[in-house]
C-alpha atoms as a PDB file:
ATOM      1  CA  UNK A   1       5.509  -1.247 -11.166  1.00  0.00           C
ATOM      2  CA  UNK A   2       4.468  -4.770 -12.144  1.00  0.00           C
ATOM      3  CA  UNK A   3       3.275  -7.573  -9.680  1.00  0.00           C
ATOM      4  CA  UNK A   4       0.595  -9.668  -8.339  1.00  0.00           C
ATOM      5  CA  UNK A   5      -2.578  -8.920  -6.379  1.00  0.00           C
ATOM      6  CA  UNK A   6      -3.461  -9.993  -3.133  1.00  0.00           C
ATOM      7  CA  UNK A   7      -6.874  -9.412  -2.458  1.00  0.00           C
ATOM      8  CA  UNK A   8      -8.102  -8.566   1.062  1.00  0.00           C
ATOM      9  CA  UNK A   9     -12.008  -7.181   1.948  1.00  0.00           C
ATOM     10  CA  UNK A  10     -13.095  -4.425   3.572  1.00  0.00           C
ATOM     11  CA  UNK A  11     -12.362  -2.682   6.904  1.00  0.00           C
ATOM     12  CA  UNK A  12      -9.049  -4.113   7.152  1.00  0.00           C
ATOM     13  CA  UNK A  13      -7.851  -2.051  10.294  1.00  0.00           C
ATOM     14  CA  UNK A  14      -4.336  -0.913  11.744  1.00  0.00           C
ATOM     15  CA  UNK A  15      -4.557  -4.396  13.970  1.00  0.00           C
ATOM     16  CA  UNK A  16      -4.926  -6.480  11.079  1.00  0.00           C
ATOM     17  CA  UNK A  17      -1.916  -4.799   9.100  1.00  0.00           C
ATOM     18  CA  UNK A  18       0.255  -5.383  11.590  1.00  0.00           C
ATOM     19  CA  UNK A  19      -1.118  -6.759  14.983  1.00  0.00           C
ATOM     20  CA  UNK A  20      -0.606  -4.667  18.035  1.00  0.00           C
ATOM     21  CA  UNK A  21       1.654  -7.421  19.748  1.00  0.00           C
ATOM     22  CA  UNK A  22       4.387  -6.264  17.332  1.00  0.00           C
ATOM     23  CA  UNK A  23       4.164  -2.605  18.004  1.00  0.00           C
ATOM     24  CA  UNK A  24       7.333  -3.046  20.365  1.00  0.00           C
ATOM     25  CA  UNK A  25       9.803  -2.448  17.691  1.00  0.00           C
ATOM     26  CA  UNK A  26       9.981   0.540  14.949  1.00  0.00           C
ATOM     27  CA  UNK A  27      12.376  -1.750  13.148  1.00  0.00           C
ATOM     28  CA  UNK A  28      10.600  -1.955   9.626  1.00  0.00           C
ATOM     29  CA  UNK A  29      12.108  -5.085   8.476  1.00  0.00           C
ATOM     30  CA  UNK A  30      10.746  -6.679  11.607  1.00  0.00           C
ATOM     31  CA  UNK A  31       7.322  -5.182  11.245  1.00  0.00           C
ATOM     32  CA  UNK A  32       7.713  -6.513   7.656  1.00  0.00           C
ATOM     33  CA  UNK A  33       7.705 -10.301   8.932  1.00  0.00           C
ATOM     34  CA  UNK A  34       4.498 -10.095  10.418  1.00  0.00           C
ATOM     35  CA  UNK A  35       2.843  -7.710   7.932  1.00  0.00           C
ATOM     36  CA  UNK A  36      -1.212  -9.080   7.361  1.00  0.00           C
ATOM     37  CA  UNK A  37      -0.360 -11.791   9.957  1.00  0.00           C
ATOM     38  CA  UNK A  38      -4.052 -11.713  11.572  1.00  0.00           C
ATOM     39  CA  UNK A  39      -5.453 -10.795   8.074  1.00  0.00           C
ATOM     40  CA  UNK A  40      -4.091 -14.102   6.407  1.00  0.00           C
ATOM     41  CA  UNK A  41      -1.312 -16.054   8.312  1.00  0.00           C
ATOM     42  CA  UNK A  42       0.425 -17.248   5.211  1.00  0.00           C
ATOM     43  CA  UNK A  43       0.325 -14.106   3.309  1.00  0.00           C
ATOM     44  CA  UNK A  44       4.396 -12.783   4.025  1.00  0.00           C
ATOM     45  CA  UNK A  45       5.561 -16.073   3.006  1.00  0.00           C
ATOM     46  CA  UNK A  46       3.574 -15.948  -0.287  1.00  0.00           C
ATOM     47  CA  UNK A  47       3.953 -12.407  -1.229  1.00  0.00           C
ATOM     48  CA  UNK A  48       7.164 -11.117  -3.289  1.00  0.00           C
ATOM     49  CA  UNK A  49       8.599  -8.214  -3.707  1.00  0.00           C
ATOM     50  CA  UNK A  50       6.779  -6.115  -6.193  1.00  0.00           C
ATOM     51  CA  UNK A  51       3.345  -7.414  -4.850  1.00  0.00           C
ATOM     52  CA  UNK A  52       0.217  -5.474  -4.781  1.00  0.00           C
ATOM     53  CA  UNK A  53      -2.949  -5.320  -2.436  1.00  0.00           C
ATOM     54  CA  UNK A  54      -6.328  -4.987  -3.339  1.00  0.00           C
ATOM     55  CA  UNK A  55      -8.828  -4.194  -1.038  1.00  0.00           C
ATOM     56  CA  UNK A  56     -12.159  -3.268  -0.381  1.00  0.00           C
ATOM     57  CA  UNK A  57     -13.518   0.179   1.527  1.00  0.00           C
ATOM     58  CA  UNK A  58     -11.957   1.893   4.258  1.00  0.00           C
ATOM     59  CA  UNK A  59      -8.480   0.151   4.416  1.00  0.00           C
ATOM     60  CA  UNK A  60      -6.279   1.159   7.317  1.00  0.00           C
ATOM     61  CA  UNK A  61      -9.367   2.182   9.557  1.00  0.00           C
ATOM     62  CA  UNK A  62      -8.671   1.325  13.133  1.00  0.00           C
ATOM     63  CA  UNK A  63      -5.764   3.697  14.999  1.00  0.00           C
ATOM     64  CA  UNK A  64      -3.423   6.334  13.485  1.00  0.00           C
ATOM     65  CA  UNK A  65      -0.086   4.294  14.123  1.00  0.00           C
ATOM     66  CA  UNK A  66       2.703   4.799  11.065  1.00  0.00           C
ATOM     67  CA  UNK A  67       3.932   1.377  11.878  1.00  0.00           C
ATOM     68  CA  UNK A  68       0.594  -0.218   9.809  1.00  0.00           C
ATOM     69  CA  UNK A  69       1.981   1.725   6.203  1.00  0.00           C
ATOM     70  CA  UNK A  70       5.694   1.117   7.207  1.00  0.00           C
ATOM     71  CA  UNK A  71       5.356  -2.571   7.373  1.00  0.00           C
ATOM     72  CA  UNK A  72       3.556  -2.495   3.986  1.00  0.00           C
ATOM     73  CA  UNK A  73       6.262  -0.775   2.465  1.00  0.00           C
ATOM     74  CA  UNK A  74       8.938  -2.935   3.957  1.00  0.00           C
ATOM     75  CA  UNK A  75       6.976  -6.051   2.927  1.00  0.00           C
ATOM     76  CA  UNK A  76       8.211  -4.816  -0.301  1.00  0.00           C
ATOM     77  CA  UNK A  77       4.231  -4.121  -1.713  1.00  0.00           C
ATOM     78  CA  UNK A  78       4.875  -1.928  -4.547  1.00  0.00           C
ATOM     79  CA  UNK A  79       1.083   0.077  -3.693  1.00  0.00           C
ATOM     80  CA  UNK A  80      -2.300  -0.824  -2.253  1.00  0.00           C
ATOM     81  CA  UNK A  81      -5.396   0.122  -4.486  1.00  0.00           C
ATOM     82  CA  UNK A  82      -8.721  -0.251  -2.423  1.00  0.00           C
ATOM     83  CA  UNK A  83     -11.885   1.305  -3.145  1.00  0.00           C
ATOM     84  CA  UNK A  84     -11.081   3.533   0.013  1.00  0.00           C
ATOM     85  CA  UNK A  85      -8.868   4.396   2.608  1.00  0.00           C
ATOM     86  CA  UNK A  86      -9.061   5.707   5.894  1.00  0.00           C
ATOM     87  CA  UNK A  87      -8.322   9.107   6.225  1.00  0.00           C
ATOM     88  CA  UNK A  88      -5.078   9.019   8.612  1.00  0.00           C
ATOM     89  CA  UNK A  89      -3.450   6.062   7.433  1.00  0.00           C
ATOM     90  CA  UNK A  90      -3.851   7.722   4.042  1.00  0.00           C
ATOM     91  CA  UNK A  91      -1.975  10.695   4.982  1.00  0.00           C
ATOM     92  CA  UNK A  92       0.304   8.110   6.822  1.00  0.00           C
ATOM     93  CA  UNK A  93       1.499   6.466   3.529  1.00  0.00           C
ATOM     94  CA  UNK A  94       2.356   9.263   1.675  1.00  0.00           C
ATOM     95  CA  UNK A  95       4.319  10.408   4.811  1.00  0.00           C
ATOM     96  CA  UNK A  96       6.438   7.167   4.691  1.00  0.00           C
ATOM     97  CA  UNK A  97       6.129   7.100   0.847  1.00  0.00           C
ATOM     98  CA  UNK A  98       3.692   4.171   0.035  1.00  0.00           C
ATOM     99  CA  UNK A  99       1.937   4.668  -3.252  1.00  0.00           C
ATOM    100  CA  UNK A 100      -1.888   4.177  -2.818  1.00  0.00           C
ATOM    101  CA  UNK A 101      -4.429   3.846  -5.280  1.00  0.00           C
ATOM    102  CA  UNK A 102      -8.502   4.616  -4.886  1.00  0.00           C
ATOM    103  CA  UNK A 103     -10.026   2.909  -7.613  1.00  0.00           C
ATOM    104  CA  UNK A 104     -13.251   1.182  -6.820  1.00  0.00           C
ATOM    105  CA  UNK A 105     -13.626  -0.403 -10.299  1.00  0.00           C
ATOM    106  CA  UNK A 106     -10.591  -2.094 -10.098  1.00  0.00           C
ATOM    107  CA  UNK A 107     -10.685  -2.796  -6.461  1.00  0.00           C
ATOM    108  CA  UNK A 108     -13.808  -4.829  -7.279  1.00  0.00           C
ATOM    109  CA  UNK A 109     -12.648  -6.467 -10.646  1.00  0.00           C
ATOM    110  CA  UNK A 110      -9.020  -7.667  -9.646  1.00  0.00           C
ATOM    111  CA  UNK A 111      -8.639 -11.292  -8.915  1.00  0.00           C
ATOM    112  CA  UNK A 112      -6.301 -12.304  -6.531  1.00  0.00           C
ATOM    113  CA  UNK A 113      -3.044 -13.704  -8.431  1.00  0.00           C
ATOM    114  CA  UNK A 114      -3.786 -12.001 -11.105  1.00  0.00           C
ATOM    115  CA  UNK A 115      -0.968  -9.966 -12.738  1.00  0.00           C
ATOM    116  CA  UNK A 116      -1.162  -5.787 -12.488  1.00  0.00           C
ATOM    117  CA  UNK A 117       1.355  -3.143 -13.733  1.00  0.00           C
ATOM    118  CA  UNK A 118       0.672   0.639 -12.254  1.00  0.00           C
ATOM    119  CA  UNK A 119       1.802   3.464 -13.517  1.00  0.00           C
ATOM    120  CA  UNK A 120       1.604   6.315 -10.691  1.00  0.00           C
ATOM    121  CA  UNK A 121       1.987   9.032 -12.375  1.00  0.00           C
ATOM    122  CA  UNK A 122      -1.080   8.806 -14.800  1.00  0.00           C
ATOM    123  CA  UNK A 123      -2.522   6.612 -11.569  1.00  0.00           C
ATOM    124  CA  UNK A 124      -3.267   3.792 -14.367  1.00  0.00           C
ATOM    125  CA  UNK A 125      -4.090   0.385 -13.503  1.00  0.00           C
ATOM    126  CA  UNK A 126      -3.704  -2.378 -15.900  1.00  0.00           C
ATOM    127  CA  UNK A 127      -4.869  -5.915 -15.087  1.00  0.00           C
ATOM    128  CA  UNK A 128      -2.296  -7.922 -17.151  1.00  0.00           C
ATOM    129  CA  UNK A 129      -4.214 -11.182 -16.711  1.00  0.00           C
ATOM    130  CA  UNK A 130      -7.689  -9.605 -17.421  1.00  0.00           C
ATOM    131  CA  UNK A 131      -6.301  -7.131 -19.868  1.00  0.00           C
ATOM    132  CA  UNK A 132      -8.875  -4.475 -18.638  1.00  0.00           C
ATOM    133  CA  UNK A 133      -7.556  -0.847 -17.824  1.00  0.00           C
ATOM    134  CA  UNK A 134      -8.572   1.299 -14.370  1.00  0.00           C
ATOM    135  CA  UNK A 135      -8.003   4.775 -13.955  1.00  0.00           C
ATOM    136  CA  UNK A 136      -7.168   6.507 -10.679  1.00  0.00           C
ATOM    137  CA  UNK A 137      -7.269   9.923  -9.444  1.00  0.00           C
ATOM    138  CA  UNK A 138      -3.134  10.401  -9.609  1.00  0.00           C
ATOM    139  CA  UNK A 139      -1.465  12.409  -6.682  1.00  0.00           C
ATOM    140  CA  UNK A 140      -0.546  15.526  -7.462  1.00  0.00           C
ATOM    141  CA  UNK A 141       3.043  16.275  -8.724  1.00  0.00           C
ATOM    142  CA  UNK A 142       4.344  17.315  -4.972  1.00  0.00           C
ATOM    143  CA  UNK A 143       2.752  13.935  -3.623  1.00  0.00           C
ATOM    144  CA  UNK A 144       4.050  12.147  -6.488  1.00  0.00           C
ATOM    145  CA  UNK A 145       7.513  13.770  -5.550  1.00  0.00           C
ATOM    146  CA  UNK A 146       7.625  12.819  -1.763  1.00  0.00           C
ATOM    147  CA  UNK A 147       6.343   9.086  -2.531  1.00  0.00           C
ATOM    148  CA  UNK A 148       9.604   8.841  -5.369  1.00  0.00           C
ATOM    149  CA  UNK A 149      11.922  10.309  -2.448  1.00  0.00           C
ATOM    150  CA  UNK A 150      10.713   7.665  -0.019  1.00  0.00           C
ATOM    151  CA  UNK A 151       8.348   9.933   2.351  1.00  0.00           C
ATOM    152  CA  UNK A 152       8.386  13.573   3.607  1.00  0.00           C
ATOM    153  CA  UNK A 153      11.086  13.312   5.689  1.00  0.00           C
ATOM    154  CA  UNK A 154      13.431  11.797   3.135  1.00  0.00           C
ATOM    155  CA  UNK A 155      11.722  14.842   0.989  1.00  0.00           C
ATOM    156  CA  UNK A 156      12.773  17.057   3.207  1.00  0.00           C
ATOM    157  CA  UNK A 157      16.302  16.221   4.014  1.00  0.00           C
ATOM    158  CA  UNK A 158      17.227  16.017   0.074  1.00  0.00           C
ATOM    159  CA  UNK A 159      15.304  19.674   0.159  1.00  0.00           C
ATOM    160  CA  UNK A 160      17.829  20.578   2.410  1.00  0.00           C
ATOM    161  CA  UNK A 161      20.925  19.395   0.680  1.00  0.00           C
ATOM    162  CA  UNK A 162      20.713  21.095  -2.227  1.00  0.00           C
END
């Protein structure tokens, strides 16, 4: 995965991922539009496909709704890496199959714009711009599976198919 960072600080909550005003829908394309709206206005019309976010400590505190990972993943944000995540939304992501990264080193030394490429499986982190290399804890090889077949339940139903 290759793309550029978007940095956002610490504490950024279920409210600021995707507002509770928008919580009417499940559609994930719609919750995609307004994705970071209250966190930085402009952000979804900046950010392409491929992007990453950086943040600080405790990312996706706030409530347990899935519709704050969903409309990451739909945004088309190949991963977050923050220094921390909040407990539920971090079992949240892998549920829906968002790759996340703890790395507090690299949390704190990407720039936002600057150009990252991930690889998930040894959870490296190289800043392409910086030319520095991070090292995450990588998921283990049934988490890695369910976030490559889109989230559990997607997990699940190809389980059941074959």
């Amino acid at each position: 995965m290759k793309g550029k960072a978007w940095k956002f600080g610490d504490n950024i909550d279920t409210d600021l991922i995707i507002p509770a005003r928008y919580l009417n829908t499940s559609d994930p394309q719609e919750l995609a539009e307004h994705c970071m709206e209250d966190a930085d206005a402009s952000w979804v019309t900046k950010k392409k496909s491929g992007d990453f976010i950086v943040a600080g400590e405790n990312f996706g505190c706030g409530s347990s709704r899935e519709h704050a990972p969903i409309a990451i993943k739909a945004a088309g944000v190949s991963a977050v890496i923050a220094k921390s995540f909040a407990r539920i939304f971090y079992r949240n992501a892998i549920n829906i199959g968002l790759p996340i990264l703890e790395c507090p080193e690299a949390a704190d030394e990407i720039k936002e714009g600057d150009e990252i490429e991930v690889n998930l499986a040894k959870g490296e982190i190289k800043n392409l711009t910086s030319k520095m290399i991070y090292h995450a804890q990588p998921f283990p090889e049934f988490m890695q599976k369910l976030i490559k077949a889109g989230g559990l339940i997607s997990y699940i139903k190809k389980k059941l198919k074959s």
